[in-house]
Protein backbone atom coordinates (compact mmCIF):
# COMPACT_ATOMS: atom_id res chain seq x y z
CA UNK A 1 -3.82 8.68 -3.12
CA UNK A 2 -5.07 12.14 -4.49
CA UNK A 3 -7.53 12.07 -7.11
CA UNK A 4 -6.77 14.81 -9.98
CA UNK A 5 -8.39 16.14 -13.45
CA UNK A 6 -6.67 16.73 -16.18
CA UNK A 7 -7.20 20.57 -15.27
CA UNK A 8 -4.74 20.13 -12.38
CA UNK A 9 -7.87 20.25 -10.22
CA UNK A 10 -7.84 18.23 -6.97
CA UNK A 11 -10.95 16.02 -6.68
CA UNK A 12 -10.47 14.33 -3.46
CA UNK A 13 -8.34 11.39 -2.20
CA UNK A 14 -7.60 9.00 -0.05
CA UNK A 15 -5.38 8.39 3.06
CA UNK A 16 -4.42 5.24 4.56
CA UNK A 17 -1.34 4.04 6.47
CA UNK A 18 2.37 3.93 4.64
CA UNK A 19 4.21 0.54 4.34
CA UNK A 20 6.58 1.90 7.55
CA UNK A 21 3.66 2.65 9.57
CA UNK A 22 1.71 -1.10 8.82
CA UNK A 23 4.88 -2.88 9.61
CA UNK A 24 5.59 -0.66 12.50
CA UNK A 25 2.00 -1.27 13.96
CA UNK A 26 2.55 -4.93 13.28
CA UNK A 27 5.49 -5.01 15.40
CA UNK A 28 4.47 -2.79 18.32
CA UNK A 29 1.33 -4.88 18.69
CA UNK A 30 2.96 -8.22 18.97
CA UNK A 31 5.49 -9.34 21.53
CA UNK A 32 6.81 -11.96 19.12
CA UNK A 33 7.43 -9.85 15.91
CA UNK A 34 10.33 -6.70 16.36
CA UNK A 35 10.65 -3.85 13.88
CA UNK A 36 12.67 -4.94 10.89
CA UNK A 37 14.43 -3.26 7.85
CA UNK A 38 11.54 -2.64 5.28
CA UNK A 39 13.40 -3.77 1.72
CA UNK A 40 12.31 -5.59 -1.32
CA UNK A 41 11.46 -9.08 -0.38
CA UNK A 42 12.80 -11.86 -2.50
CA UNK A 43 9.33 -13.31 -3.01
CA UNK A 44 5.75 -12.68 -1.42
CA UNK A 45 6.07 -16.16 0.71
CA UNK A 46 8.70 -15.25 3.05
CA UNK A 47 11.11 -18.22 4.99
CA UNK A 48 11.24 -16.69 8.13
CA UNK A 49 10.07 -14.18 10.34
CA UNK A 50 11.50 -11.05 8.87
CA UNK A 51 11.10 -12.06 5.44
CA UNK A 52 7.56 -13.09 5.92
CA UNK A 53 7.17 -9.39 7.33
CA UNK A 54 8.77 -7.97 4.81
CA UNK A 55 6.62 -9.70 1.97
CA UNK A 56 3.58 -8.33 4.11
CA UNK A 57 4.07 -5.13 4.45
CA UNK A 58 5.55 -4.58 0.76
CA UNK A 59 3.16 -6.69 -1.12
CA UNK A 60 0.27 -5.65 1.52
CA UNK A 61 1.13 -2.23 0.40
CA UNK A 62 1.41 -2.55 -2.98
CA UNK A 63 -2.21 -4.17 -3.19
CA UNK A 64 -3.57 -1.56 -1.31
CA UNK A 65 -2.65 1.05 -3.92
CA UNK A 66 -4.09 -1.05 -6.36
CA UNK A 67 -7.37 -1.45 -4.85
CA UNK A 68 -7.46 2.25 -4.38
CA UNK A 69 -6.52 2.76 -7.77
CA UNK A 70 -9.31 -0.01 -9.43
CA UNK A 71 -11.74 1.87 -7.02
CA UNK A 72 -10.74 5.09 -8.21
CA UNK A 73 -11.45 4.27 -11.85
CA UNK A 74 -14.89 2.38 -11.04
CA UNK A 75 -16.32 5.44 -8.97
CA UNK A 76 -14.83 8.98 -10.40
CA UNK A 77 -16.22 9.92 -13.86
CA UNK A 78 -13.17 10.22 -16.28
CA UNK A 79 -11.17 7.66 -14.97
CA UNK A 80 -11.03 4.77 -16.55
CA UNK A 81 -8.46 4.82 -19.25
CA UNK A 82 -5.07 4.25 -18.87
CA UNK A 83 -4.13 7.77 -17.98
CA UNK A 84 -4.48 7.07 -14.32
């Protein structure tokens, strides 16, 4: 996530891992769960192993920008308005 004014002028940012890399990690680290095909689960409760990964990584994701984003606005002067 980078962090800009409305100058163009980079402010900072923050890096964390991509949804490929968390559900790549997830796999390698667990001799039960294989890499799977990252698409847009059907729902965030999953029915079965790869749909339960999928839901995880996606919607684990997608919160994680989020919090970055709320955190973003609560700490950095200037944003927070909708223009983020």
């Amino acid at each position: 996530v980078d962090v800009v004014s409305a100058k163009g002028e980079f402010l900072g940012g923050a890096i964390a891992p991509g949804v490929q890399v968390s559900s790549d990690a997830a796999a390698a680290r667990s001799a039960a769960l294989r890499r799977v095909e990252l698409t847009r689960p059907r729902s965030v409760v999953g029915k079965n192993t790869v749909e339960c990964m999928q839901a995880g990584a996606v919607f684990g994701f997608a919160g994680l920008v989020d919090g970055l984003v709320s955190r973003v606005r609560e700490d950095v002067d200037g944003f927070g308005g909708d223009d983020v």
